[in-house]
C-alpha atoms as a PDB file:
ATOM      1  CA  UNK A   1     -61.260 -43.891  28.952  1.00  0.00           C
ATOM      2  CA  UNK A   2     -57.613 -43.099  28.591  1.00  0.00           C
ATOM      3  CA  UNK A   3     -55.056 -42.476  25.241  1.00  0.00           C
ATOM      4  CA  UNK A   4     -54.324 -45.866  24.168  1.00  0.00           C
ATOM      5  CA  UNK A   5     -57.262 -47.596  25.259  1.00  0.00           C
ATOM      6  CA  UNK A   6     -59.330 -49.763  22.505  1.00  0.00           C
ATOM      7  CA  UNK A   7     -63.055 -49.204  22.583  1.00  0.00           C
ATOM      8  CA  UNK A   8     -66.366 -50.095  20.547  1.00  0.00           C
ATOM      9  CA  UNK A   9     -67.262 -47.243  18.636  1.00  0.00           C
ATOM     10  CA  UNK A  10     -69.708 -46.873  15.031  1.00  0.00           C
ATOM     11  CA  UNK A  11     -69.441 -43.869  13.060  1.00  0.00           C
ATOM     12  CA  UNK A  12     -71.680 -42.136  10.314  1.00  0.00           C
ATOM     13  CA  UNK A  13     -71.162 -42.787   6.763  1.00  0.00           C
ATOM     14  CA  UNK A  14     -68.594 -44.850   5.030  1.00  0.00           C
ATOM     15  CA  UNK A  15     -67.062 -46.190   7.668  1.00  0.00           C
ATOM     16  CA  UNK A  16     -70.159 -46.348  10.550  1.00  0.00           C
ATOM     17  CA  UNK A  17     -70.390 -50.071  11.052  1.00  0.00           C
ATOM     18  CA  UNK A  18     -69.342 -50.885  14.713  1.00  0.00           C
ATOM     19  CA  UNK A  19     -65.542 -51.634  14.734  1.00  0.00           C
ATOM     20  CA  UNK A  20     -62.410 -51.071  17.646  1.00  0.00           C
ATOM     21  CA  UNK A  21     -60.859 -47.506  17.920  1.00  0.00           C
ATOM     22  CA  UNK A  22     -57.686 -46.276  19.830  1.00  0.00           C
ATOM     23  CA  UNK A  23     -58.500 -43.065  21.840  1.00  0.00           C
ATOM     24  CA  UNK A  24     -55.887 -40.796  21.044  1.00  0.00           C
ATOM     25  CA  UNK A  25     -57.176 -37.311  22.520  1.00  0.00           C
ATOM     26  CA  UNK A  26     -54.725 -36.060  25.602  1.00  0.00           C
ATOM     27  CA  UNK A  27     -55.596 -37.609  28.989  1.00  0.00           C
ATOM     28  CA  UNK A  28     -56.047 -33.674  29.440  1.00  0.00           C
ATOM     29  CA  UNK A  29     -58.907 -33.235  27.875  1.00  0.00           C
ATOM     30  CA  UNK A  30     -61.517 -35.071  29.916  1.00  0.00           C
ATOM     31  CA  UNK A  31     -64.234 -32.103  30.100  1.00  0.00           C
ATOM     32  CA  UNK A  32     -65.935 -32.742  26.820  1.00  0.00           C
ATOM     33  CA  UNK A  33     -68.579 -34.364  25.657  1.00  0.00           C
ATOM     34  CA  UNK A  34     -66.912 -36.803  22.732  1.00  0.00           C
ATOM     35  CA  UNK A  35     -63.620 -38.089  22.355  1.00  0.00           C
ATOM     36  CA  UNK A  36     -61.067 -38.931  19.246  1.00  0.00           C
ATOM     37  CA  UNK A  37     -60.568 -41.868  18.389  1.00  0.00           C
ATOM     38  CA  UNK A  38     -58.703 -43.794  15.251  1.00  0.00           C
ATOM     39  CA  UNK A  39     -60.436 -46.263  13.295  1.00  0.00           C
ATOM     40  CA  UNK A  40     -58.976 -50.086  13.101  1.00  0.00           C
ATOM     41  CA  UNK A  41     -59.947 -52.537  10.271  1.00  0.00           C
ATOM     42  CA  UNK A  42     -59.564 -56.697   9.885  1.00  0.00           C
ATOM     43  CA  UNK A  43     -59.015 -54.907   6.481  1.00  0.00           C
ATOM     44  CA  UNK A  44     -55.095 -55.034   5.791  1.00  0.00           C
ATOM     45  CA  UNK A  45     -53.150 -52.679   3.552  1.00  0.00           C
ATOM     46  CA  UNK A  46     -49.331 -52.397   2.621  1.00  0.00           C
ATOM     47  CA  UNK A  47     -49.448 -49.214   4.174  1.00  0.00           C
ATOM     48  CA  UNK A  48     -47.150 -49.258   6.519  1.00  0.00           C
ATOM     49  CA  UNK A  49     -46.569 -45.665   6.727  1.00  0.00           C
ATOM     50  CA  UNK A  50     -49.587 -44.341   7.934  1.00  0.00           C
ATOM     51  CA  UNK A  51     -51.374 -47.632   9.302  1.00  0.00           C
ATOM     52  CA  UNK A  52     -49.928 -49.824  12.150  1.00  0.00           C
ATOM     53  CA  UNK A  53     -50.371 -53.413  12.678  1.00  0.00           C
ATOM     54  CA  UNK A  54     -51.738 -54.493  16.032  1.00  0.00           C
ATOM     55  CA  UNK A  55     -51.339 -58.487  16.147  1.00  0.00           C
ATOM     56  CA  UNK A  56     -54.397 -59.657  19.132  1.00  0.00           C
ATOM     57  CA  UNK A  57     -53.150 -60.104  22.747  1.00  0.00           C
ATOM     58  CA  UNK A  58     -53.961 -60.306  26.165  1.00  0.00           C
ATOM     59  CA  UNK A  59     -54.034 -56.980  26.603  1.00  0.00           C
ATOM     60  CA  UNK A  60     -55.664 -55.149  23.468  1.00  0.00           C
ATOM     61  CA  UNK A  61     -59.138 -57.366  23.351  1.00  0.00           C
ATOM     62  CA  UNK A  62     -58.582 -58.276  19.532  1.00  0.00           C
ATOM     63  CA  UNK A  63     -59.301 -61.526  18.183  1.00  0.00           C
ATOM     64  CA  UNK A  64     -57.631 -61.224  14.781  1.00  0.00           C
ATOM     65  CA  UNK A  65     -54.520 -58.899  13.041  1.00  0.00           C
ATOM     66  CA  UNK A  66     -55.978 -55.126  12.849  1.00  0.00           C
ATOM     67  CA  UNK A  67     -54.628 -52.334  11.418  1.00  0.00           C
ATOM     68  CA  UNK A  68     -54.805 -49.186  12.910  1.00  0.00           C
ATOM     69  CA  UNK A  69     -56.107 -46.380  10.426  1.00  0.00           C
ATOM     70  CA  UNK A  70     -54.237 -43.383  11.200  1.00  0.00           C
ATOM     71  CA  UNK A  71     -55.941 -41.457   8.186  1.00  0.00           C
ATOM     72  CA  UNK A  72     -59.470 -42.024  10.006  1.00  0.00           C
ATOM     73  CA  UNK A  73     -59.441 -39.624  12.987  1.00  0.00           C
ATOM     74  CA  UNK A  74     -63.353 -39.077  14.419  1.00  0.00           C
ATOM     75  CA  UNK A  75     -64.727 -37.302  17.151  1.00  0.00           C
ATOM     76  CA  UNK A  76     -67.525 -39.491  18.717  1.00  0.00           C
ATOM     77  CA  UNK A  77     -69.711 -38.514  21.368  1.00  0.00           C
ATOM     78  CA  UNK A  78     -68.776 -40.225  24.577  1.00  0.00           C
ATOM     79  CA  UNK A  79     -72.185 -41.795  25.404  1.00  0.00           C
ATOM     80  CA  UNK A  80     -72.395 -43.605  21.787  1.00  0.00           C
ATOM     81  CA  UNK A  81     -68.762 -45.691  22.562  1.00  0.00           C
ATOM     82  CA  UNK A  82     -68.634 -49.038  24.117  1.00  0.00           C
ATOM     83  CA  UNK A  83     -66.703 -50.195  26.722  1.00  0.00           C
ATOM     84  CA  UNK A  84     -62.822 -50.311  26.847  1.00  0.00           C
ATOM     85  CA  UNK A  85     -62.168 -54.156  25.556  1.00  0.00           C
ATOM     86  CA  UNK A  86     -58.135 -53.284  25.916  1.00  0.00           C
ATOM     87  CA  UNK A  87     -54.940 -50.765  25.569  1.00  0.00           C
ATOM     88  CA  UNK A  88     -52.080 -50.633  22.923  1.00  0.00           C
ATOM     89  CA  UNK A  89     -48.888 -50.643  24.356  1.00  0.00           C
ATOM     90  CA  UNK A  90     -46.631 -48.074  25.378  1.00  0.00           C
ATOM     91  CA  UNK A  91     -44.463 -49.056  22.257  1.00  0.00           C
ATOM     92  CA  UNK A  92     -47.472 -49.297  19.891  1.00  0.00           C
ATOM     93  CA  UNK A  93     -48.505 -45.877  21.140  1.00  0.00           C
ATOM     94  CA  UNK A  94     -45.149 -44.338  20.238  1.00  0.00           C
ATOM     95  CA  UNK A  95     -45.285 -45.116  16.657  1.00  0.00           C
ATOM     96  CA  UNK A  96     -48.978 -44.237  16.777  1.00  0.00           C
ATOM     97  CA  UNK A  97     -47.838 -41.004  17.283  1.00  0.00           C
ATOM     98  CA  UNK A  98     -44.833 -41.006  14.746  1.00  0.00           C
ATOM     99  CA  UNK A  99     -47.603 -41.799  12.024  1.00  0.00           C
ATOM    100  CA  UNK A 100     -50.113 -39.337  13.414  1.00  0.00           C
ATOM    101  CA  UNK A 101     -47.485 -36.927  13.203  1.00  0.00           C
ATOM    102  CA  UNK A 102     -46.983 -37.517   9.384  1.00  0.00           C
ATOM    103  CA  UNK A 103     -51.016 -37.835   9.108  1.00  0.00           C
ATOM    104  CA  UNK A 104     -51.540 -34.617  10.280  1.00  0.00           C
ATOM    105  CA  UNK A 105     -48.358 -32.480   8.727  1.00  0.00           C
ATOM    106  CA  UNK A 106     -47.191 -31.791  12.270  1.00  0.00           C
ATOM    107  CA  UNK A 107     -43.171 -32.535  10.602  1.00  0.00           C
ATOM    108  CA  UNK A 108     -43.707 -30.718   7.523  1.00  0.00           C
END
């Protein structure tokens, strides 16, 4: 499991029903036990500022138009995700960063 990479993962509470996430912990941090991951809804918003649209591909595993929800970050313990169904793609991941960046005041 690698940044980028779109796995299976279900959460506690609100949001805990199982849905994609994009792994966006460093490739340098492989010694844990969990990993972060973003949420991704079917669910779209005009939010374009902290949410990214992810249209389905060949590559990412989607089936339909998913938005990726910058302003749900988890930690999930590695043996509760699911397989990798696909990746985001090197220009996808640089504008996940760009939002994460806002998300978490790292440019304030």
């Amino acid at each position: 499991m690698k940044r980028g990479d779109i796995i299976v993962v279900s959460t506690r509470g609100d949001h805990g029903k199982p849905r994609p996430a994009v792994v966006i912990q460093s490739d340098f941090i492989d010694d844990t036990d969990s990993v972060l991951v973003v949420l991704m809804t079917t669910t779209v918003r005009d939010t374009s500022v902290y949410r990214m649209l992810v249209a389905p591909d060949d590559t990412n595993g989607l089936r339909q138009l998913t938005q990726v929800m910058t302003d749900k970050i988890y930690s999930v313990i590695k043996t509760k995700c699911g397989g990798i169904i696909g990746c985001i793609n090197k220009n996808q991941l640089a504008e996940l960063n760009a939002k994460l960046t806002l998300v978490l005041g790292l440019a304030d």
